[in-house]
C-alpha atoms as a PDB file:
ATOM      1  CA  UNK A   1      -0.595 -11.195 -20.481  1.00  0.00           C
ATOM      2  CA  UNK A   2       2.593 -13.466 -20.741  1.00  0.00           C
ATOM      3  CA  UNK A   3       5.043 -13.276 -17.885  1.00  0.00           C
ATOM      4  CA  UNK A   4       7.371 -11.523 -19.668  1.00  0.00           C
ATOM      5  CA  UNK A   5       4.815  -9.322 -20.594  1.00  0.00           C
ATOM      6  CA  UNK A   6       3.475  -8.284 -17.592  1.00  0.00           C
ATOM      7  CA  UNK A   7       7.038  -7.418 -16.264  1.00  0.00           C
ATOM      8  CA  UNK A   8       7.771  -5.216 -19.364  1.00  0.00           C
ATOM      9  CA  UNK A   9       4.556  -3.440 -19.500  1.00  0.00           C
ATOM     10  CA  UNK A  10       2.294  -3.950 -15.893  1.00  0.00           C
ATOM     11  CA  UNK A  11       3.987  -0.889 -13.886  1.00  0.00           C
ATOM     12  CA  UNK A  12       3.538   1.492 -17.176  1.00  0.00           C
ATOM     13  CA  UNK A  13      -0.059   0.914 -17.259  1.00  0.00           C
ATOM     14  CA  UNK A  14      -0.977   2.655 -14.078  1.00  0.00           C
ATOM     15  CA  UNK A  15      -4.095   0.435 -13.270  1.00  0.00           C
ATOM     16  CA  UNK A  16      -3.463   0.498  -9.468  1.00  0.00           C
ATOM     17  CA  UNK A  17      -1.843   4.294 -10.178  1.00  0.00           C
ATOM     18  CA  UNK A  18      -5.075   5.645 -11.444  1.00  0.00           C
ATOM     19  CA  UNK A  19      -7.679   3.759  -8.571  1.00  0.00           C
ATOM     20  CA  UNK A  20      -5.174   5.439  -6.053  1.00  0.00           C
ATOM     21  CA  UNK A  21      -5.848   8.842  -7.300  1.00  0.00           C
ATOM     22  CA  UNK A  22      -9.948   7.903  -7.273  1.00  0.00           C
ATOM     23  CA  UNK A  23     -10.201   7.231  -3.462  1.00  0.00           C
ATOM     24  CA  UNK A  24      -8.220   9.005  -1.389  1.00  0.00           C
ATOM     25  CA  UNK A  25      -8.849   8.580   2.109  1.00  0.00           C
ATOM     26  CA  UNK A  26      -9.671   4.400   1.690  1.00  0.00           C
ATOM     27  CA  UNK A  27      -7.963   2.385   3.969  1.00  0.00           C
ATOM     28  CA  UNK A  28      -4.710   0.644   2.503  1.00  0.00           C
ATOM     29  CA  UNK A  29      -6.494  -2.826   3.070  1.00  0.00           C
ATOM     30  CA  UNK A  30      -9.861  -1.398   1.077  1.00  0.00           C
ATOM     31  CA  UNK A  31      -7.601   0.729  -1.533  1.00  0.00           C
ATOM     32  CA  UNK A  32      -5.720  -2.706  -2.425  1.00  0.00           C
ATOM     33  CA  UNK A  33      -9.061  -4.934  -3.178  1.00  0.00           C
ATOM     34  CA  UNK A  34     -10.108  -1.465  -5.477  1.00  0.00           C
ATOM     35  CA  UNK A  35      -6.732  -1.022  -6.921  1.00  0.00           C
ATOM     36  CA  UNK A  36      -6.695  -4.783  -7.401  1.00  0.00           C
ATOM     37  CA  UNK A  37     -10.466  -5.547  -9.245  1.00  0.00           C
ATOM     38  CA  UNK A  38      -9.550  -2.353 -11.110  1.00  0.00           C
ATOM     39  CA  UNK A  39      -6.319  -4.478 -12.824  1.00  0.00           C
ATOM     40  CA  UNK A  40      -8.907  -7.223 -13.447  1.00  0.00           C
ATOM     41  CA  UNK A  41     -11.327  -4.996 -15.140  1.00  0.00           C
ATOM     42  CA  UNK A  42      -9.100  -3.965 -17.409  1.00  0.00           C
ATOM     43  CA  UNK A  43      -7.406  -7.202 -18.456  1.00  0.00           C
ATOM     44  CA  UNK A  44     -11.654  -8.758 -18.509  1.00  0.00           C
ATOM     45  CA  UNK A  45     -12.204  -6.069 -21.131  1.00  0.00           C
ATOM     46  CA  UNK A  46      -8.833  -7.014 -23.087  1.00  0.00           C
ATOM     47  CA  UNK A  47     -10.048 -10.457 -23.213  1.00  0.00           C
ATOM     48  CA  UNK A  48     -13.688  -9.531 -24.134  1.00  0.00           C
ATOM     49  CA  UNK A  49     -12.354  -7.210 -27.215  1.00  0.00           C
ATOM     50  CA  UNK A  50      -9.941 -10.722 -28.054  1.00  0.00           C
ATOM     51  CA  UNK A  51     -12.527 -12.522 -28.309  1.00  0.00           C
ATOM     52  CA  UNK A  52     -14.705 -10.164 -30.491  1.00  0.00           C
ATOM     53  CA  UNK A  53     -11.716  -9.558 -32.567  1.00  0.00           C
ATOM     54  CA  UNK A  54     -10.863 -13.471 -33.068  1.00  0.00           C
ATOM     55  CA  UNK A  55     -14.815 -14.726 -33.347  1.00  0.00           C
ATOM     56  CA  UNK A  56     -15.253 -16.176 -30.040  1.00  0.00           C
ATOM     57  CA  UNK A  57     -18.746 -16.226 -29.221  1.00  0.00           C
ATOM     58  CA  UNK A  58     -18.937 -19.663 -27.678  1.00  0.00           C
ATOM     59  CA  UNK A  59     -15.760 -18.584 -25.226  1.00  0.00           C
ATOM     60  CA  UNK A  60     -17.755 -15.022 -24.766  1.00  0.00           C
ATOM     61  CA  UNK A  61     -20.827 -16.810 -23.352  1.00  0.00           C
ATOM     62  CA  UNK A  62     -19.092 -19.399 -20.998  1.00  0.00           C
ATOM     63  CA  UNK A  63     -17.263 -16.448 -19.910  1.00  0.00           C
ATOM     64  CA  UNK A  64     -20.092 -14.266 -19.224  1.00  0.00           C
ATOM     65  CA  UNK A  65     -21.984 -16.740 -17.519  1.00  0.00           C
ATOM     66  CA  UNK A  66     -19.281 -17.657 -15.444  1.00  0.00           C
ATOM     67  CA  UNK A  67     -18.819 -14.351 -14.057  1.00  0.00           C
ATOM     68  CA  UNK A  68     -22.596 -13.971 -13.637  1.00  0.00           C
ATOM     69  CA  UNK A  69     -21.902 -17.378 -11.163  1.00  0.00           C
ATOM     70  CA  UNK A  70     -18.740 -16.085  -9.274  1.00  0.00           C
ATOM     71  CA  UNK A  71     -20.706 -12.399  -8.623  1.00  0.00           C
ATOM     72  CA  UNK A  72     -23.387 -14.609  -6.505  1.00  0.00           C
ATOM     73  CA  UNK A  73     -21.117 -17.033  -5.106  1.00  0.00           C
ATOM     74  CA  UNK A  74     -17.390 -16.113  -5.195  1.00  0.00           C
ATOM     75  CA  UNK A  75     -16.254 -18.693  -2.500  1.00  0.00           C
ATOM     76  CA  UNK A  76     -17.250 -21.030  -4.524  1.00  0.00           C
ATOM     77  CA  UNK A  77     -14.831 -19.818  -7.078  1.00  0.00           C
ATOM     78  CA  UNK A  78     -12.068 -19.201  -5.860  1.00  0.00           C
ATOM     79  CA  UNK A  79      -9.759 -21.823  -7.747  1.00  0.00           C
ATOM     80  CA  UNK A  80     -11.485 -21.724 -11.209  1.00  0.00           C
ATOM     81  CA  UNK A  81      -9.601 -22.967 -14.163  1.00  0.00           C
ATOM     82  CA  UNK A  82     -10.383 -20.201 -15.529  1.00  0.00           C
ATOM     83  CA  UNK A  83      -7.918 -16.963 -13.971  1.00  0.00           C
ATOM     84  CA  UNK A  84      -9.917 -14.576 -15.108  1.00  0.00           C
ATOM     85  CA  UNK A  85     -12.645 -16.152 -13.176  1.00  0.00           C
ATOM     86  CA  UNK A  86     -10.945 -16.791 -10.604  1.00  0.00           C
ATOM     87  CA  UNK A  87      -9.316 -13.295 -10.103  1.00  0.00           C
ATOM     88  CA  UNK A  88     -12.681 -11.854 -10.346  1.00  0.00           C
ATOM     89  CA  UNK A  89     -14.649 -14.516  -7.255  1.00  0.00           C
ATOM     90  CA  UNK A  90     -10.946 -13.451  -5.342  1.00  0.00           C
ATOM     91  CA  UNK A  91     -11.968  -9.543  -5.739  1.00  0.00           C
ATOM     92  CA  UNK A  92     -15.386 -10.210  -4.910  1.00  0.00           C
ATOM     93  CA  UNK A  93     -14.477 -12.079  -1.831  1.00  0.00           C
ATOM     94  CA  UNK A  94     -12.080  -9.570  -0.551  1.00  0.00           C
ATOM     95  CA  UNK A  95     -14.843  -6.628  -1.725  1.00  0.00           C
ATOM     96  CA  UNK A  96     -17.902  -8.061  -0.053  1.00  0.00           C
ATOM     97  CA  UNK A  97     -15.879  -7.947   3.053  1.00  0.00           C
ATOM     98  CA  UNK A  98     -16.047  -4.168   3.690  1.00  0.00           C
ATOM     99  CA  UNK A  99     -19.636  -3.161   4.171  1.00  0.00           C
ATOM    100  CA  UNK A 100     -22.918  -4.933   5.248  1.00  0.00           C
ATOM    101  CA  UNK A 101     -24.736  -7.497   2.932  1.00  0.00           C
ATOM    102  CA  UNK A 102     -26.994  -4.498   1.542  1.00  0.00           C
ATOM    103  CA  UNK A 103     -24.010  -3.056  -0.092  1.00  0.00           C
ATOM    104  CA  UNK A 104     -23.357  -6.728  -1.217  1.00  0.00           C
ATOM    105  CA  UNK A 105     -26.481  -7.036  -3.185  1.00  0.00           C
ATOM    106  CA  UNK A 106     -26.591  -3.443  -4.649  1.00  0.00           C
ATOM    107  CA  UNK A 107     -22.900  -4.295  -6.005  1.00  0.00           C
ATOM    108  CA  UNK A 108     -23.765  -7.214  -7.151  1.00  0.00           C
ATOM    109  CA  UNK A 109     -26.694  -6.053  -9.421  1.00  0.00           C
ATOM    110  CA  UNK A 110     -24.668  -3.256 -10.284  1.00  0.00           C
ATOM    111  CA  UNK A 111     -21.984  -5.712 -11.900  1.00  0.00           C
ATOM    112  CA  UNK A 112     -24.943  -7.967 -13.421  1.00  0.00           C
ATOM    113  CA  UNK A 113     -26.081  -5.034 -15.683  1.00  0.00           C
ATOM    114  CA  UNK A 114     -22.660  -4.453 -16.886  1.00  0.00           C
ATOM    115  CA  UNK A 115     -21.722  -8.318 -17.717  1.00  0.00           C
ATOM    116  CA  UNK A 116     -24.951  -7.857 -19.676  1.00  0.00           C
ATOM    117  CA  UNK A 117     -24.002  -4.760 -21.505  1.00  0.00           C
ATOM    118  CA  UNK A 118     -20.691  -5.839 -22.213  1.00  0.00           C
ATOM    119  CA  UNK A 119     -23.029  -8.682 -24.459  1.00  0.00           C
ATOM    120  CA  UNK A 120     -24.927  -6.078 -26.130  1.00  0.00           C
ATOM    121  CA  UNK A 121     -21.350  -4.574 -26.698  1.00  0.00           C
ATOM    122  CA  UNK A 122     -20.283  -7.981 -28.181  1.00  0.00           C
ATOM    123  CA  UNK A 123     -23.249  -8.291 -30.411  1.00  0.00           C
ATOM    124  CA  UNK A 124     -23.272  -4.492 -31.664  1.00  0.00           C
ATOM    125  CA  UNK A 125     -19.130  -5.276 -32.524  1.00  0.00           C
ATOM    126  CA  UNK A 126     -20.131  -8.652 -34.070  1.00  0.00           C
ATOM    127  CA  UNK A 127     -22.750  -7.653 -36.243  1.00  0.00           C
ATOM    128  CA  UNK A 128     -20.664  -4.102 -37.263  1.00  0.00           C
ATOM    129  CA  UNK A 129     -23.430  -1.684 -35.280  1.00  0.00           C
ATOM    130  CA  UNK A 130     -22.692   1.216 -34.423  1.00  0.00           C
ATOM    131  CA  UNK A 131     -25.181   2.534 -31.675  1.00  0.00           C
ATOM    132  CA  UNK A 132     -26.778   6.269 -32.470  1.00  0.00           C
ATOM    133  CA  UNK A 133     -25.834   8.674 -30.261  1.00  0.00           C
ATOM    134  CA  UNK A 134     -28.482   8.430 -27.425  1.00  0.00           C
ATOM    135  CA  UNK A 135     -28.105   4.801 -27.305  1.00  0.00           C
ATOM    136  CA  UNK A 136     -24.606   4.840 -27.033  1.00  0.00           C
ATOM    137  CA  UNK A 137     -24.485   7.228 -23.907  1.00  0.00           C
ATOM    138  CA  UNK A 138     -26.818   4.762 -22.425  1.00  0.00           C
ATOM    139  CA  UNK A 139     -24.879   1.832 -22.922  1.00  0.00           C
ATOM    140  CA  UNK A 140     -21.829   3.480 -22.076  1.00  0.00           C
ATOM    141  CA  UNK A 141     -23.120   4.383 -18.686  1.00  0.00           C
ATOM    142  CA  UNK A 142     -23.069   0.087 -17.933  1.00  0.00           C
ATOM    143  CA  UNK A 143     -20.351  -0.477 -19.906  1.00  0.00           C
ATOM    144  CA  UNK A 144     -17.871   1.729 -18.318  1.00  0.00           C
ATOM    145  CA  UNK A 145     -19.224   0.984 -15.067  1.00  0.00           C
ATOM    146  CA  UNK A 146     -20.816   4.203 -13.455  1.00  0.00           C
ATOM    147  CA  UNK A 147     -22.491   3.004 -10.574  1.00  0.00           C
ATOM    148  CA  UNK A 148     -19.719   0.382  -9.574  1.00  0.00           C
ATOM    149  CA  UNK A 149     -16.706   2.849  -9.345  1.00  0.00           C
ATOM    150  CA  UNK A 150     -19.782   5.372  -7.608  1.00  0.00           C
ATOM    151  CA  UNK A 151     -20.614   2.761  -5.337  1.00  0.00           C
ATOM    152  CA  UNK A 152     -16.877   1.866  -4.418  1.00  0.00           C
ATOM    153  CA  UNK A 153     -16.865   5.360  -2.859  1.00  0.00           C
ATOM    154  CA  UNK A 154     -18.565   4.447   0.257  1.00  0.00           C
ATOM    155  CA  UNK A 155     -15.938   1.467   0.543  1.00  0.00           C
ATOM    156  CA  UNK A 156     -13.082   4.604   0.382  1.00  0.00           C
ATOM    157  CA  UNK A 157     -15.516   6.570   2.876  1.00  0.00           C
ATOM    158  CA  UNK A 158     -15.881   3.323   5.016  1.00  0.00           C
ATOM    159  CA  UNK A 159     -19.456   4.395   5.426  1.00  0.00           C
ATOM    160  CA  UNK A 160     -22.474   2.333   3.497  1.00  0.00           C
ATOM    161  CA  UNK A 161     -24.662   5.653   2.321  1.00  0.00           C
ATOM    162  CA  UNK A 162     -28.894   4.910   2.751  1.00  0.00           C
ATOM    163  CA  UNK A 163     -30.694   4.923  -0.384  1.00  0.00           C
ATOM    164  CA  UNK A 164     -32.493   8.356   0.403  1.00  0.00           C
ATOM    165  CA  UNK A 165     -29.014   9.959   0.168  1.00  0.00           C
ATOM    166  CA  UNK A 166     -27.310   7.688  -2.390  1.00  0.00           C
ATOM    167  CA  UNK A 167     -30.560   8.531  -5.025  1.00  0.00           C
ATOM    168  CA  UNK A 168     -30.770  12.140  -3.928  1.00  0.00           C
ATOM    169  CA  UNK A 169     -31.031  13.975  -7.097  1.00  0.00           C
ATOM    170  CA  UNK A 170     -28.242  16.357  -5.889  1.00  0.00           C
ATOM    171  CA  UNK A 171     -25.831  13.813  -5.206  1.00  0.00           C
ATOM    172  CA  UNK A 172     -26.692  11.249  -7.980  1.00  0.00           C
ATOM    173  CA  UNK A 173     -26.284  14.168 -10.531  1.00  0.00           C
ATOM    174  CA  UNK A 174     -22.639  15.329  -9.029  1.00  0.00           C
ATOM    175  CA  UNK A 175     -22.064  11.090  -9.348  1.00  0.00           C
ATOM    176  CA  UNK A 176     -23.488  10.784 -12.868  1.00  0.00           C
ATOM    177  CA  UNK A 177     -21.240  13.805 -13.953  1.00  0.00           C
ATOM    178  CA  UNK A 178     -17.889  12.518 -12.441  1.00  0.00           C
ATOM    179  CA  UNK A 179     -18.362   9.526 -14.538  1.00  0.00           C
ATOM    180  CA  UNK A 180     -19.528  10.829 -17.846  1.00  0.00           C
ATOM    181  CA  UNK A 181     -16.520  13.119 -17.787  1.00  0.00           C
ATOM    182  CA  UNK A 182     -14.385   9.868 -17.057  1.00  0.00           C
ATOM    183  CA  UNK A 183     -16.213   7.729 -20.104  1.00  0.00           C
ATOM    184  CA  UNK A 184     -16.195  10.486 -22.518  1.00  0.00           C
ATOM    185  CA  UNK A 185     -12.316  11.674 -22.152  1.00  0.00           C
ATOM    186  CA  UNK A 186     -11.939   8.204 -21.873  1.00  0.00           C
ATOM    187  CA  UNK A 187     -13.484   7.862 -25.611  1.00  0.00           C
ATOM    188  CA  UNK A 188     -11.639  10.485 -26.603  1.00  0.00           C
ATOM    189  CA  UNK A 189      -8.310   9.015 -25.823  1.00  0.00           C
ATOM    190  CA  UNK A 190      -9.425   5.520 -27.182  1.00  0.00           C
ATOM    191  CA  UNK A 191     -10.406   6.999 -30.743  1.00  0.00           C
ATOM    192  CA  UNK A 192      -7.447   6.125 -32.601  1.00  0.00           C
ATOM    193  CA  UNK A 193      -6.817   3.052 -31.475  1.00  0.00           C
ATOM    194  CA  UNK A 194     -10.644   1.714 -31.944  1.00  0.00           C
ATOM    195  CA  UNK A 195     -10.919   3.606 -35.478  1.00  0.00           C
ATOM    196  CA  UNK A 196      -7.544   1.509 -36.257  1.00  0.00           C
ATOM    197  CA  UNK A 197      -9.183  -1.572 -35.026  1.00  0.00           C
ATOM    198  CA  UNK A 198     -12.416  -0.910 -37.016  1.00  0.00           C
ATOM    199  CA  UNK A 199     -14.708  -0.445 -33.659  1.00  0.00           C
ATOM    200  CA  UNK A 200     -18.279   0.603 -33.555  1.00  0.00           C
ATOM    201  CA  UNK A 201     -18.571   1.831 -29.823  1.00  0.00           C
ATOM    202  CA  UNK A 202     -17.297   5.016 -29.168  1.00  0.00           C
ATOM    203  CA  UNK A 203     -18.731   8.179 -28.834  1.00  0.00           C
ATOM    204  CA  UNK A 204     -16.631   9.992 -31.938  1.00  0.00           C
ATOM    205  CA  UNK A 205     -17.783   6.880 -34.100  1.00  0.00           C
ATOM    206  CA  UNK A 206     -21.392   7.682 -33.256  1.00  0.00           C
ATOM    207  CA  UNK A 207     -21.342  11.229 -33.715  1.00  0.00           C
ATOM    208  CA  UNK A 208     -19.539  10.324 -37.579  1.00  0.00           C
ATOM    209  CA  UNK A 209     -21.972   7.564 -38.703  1.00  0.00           C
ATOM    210  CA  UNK A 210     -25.290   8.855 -37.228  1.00  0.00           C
ATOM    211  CA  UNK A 211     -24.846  12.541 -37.099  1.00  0.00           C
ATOM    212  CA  UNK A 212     -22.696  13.379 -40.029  1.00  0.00           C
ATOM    213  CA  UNK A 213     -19.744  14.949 -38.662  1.00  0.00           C
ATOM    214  CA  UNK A 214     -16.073  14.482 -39.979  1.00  0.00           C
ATOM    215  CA  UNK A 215     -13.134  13.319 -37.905  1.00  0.00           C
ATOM    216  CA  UNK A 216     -12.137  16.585 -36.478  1.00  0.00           C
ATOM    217  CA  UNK A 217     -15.681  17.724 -36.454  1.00  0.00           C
ATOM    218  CA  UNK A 218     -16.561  14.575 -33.998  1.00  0.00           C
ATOM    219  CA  UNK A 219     -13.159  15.069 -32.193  1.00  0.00           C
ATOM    220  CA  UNK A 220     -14.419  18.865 -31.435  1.00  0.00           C
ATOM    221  CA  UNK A 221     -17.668  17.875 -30.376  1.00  0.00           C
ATOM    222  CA  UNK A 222     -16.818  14.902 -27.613  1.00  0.00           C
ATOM    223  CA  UNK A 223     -14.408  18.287 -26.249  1.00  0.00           C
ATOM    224  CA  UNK A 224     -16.944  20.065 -26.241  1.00  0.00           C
ATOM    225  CA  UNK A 225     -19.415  17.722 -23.895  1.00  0.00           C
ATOM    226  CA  UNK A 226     -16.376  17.305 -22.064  1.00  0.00           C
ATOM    227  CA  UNK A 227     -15.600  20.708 -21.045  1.00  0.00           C
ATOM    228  CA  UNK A 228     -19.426  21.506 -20.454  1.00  0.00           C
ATOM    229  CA  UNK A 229     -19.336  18.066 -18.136  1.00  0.00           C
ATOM    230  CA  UNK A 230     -16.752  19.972 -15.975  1.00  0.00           C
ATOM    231  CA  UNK A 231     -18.494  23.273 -16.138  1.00  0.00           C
ATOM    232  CA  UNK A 232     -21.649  21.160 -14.774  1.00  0.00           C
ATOM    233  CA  UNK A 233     -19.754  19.251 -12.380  1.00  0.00           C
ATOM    234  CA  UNK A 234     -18.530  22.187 -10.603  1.00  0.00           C
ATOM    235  CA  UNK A 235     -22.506  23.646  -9.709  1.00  0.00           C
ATOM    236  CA  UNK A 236     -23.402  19.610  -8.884  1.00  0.00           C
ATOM    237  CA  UNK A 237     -20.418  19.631  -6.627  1.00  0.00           C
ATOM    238  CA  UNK A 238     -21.061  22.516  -4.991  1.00  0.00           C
ATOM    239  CA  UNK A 239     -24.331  21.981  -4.575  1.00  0.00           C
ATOM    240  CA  UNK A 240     -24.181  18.162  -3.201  1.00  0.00           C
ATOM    241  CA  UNK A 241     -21.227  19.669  -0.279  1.00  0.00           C
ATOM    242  CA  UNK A 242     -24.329  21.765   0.751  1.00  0.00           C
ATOM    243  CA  UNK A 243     -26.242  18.745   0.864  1.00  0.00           C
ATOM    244  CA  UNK A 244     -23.590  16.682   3.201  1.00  0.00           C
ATOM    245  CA  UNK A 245     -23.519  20.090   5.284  1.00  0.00           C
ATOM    246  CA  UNK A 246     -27.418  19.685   5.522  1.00  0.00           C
ATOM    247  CA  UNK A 247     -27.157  16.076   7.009  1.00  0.00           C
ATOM    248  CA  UNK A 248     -25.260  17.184  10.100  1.00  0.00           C
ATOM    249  CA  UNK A 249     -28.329  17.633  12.235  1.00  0.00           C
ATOM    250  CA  UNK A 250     -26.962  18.129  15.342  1.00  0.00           C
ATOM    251  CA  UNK A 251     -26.963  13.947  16.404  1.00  0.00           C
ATOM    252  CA  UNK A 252     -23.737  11.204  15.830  1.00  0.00           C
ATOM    253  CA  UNK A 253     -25.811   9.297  13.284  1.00  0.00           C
ATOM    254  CA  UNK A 254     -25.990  13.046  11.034  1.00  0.00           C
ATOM    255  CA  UNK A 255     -22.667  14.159  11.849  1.00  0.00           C
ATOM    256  CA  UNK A 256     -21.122  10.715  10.374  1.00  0.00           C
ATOM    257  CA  UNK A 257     -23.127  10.519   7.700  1.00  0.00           C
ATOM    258  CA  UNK A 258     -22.480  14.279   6.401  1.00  0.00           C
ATOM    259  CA  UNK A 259     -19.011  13.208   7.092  1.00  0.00           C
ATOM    260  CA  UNK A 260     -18.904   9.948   4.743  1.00  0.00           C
ATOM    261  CA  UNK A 261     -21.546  12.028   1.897  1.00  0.00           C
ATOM    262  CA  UNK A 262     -18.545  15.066   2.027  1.00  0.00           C
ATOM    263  CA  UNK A 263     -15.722  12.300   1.508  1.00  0.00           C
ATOM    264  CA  UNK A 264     -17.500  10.846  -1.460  1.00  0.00           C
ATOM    265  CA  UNK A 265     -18.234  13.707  -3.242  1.00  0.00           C
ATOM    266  CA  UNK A 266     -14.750  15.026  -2.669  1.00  0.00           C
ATOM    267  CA  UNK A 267     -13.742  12.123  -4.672  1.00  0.00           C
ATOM    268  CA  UNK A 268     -16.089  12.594  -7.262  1.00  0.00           C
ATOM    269  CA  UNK A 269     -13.690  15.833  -7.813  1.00  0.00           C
ATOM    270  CA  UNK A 270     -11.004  13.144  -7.724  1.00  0.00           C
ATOM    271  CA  UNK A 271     -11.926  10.932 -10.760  1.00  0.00           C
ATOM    272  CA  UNK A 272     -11.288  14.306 -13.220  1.00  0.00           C
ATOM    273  CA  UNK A 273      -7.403  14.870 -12.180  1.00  0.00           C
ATOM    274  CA  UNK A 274      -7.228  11.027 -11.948  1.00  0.00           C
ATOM    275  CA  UNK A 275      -8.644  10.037 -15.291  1.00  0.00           C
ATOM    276  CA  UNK A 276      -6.900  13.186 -17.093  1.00  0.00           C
ATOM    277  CA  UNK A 277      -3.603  12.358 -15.713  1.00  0.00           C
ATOM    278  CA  UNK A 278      -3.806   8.376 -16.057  1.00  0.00           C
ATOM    279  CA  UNK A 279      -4.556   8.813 -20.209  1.00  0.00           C
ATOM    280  CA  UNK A 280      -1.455  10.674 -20.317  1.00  0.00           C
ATOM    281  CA  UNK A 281       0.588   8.538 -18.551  1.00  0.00           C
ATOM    282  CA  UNK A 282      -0.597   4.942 -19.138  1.00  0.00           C
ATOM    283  CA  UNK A 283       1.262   2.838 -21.831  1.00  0.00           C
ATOM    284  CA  UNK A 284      -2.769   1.896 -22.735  1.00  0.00           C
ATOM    285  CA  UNK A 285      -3.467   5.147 -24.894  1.00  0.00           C
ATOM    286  CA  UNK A 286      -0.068   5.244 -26.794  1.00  0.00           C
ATOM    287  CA  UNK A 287      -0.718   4.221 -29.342  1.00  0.00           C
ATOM    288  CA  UNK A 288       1.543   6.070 -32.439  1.00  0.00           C
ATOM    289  CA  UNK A 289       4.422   3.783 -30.716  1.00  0.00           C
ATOM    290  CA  UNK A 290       2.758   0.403 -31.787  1.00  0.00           C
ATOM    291  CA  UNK A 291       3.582  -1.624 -34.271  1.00  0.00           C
ATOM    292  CA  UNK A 292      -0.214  -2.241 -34.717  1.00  0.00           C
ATOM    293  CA  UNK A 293      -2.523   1.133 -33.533  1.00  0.00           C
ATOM    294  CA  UNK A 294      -5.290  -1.572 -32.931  1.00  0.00           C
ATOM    295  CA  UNK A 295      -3.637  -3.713 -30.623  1.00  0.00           C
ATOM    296  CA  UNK A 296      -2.038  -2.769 -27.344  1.00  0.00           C
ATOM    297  CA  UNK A 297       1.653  -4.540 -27.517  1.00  0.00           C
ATOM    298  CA  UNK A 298       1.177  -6.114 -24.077  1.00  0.00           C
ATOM    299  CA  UNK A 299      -1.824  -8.284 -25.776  1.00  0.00           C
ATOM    300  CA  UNK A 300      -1.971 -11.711 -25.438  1.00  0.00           C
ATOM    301  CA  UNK A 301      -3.595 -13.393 -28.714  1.00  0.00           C
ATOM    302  CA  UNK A 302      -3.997 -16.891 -28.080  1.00  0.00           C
ATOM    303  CA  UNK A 303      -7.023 -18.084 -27.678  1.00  0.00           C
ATOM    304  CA  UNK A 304      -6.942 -17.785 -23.963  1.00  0.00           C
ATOM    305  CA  UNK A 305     -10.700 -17.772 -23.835  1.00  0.00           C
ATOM    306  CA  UNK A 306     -11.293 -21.293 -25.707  1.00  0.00           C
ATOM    307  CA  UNK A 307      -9.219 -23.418 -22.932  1.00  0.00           C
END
C-alpha cells in the first residue's frame, strides 16, 4: 500500500481491530506481535492474489521461498530488501519470543504447510481450477491458517499446551470448528468480490461448478454449514470446558493447565463475534462502493513483487 494509501484506508480495515477481539486476555506486549503478523498476513495475501492476477510466477516463487528462509531463520532477515520479507522475519522474531522452542518448531511447520498451500492456491488460480468441494475444505483449512491462529491461543493464554491436550479429540474438534466457522463466513463475505475477479477458490464457487447449484442456491448452502458450524460449536465447547475442568487434579501443574485449556477455548467462542463483526465493519468486504468489485481500492498494482 502507498503512503497515502495506508493513511486513507489502514484504520478502516480493522486488521489489529479484529486480532483484538480473538485473544482476549493476551498480554499487550503478546497482543501487539498477533495484532501485528495479522496486518502482514493480510497485505502477504494481497500481494500473492497481485501476483496471480498480473502473471507473476517467477516473483511468486522467490517470494515463497523467501518466506520458507525467514520462518527458520528470522534474525537473519531482519533487513531484507524485500518488506514483506522483512515484516514477516520481524513478526517471527518478536513471536518466537513468547513460549519455549517446542512451540517454535510446531509454529513453524504450521506456517510451512500454509506457504505451500498458498502454491497449490497459485497453481489452481493459474491454471483456472476450481477445487471440488472436499478438496477445497481441505485446502482451505492451510490456506486460511487453522492451526496458526489455534496455536496463537496459548501465546494469549501465556501457557504452551502438551500435545496430549492440544490433540485431544475434544479440544481439537471445539478448535477445528472455531475456524471453519471463521473460513466459511469468511467465503461468504468474499463471494462477490472473487466472482468479480473471476476466482476459483471459494467455497460458493465449488458448490456452483462441481455440485450444480445456482448463485443463491450456493449462497444458501455455505449459510447453511455455517449455522450448523455454530450449532456444533456450542456441544464442542461445552464439552472441551468439561475437559479443562477435568485437568484440575488437585496439584499446581493441573490447576494451571485447566486454567490456560479454559482461556483458550473461551477464545475459540471469541473468533465467532470477532469474525462476524470484523466482515461488517472492515473496508475489505465492501465492495458495491468500488470502482472495480475485484480489486480492493487500497491495492497497490505495481509490480511490487518483481523488484
Amino acid at each position: 500500500m502507498p503512503a497515502d494509501k495506508v493513511e486513507e484506508y489502514a484504520d478502516g480495515l480493522c486488521y489489529t481491530d479484529l486480532m483484538a477481539g480473538y485473544y482476549i486476555g493476551a498480554t499487550d506486549e503478546v497482543m501487539q506481535a498477533i495484532a501485528d503478523y495479522s496486518a502482514w498476513f493480510f497485505v502477504w495475501d494481497d500481494r500473492h492474489d497481485r501476483d496471480i492476477v498480473h502473471g507473476r510466477p517467477v516473483a511468486w516463487r522467490r517470494l515463497r521461498f523467501r518466506l520458507h528462509a525467514a520462518l527458520d531463520s528470522p534474525e537473519d532477515h531482519l533487513h531484507h530488501e524485500d518488506p514483506l520479507v522483512a515484516g514477516f522475519a520481524d513478526s517471527m522474531v518478536r513471536l518466537y519470543a513468547f513460549l519455549p522452542g517446542t512451540w517454535n518448531t510446531r509454529f513453524a511447520r504450521h506456517f510451512h504447510a500454509v506457504i505451500e498451500a498458498y502454491d497449490q492456491e497459485f497453481h489452481n488460480r493459474t491454471e483456472g481450477i476450481v477445487p471440488t468441494v472436499e478438496e477445497y475444505l481441505a485446502l482451505r483449512r492451510l490456506t486460511f491458517a487453522h492451526w496458526i491462529w489455534t496455536d496463537l491461543l496459548e501465546q494469549s493464554a501465556g501457557h504452551e499446551l502438551p500435545d496430549a491436550v492440544r490433540k485431544h479429540p475434544v479440544y481439537r474438534r471445539a478448535a477445528l470448528l472455531s475456524q471453519e466457522f471463521a473460513a466459511w463466513y469468511n467465503d461468504l463475505c468474499s463471494l462477490p468480490k472473487e466472482i468479480a475477479g473471476d476466482e476459483v477458490h471459494n467455497l460458493g464457487i465449488s458448490l456452483i461448478k462441481h455440485d450444480g447449484l445456482t448463485l443463491e442456491e450456493a449462497v444458501a448452502e455455505v449459510r447453511r454449514r455455517i449455522e450448523e458450524c455454530i450449532s456444533e460449536f456450542l456441544v464442542a465447547e461445552r464439552d472441551a470446558l468439561q475437559f479443562a475442568d477435568d485437568l484440575a487434579d488437585g496439584t499446581l501443574h493441573g490447576k494451571e493447565l485447566s486454567a490456560a485449556v479454559r482461556a483458550c477455548v473461551c477464545n475459540m467462542r471469541n473468533w465467532f463475534s470477532s469474525v462476524y463483526w470484523f466482515h461488517h465493519e472492515s473496508g475489505r468486504y465492501m465492495v458495491d462502493s468500488w470502482d472495480d468489485r475485484s480489486t480492493p481500492p487500497y491495492v497497490n498494482n505495481e509490480a511490487a513483487g518483481e523488484k
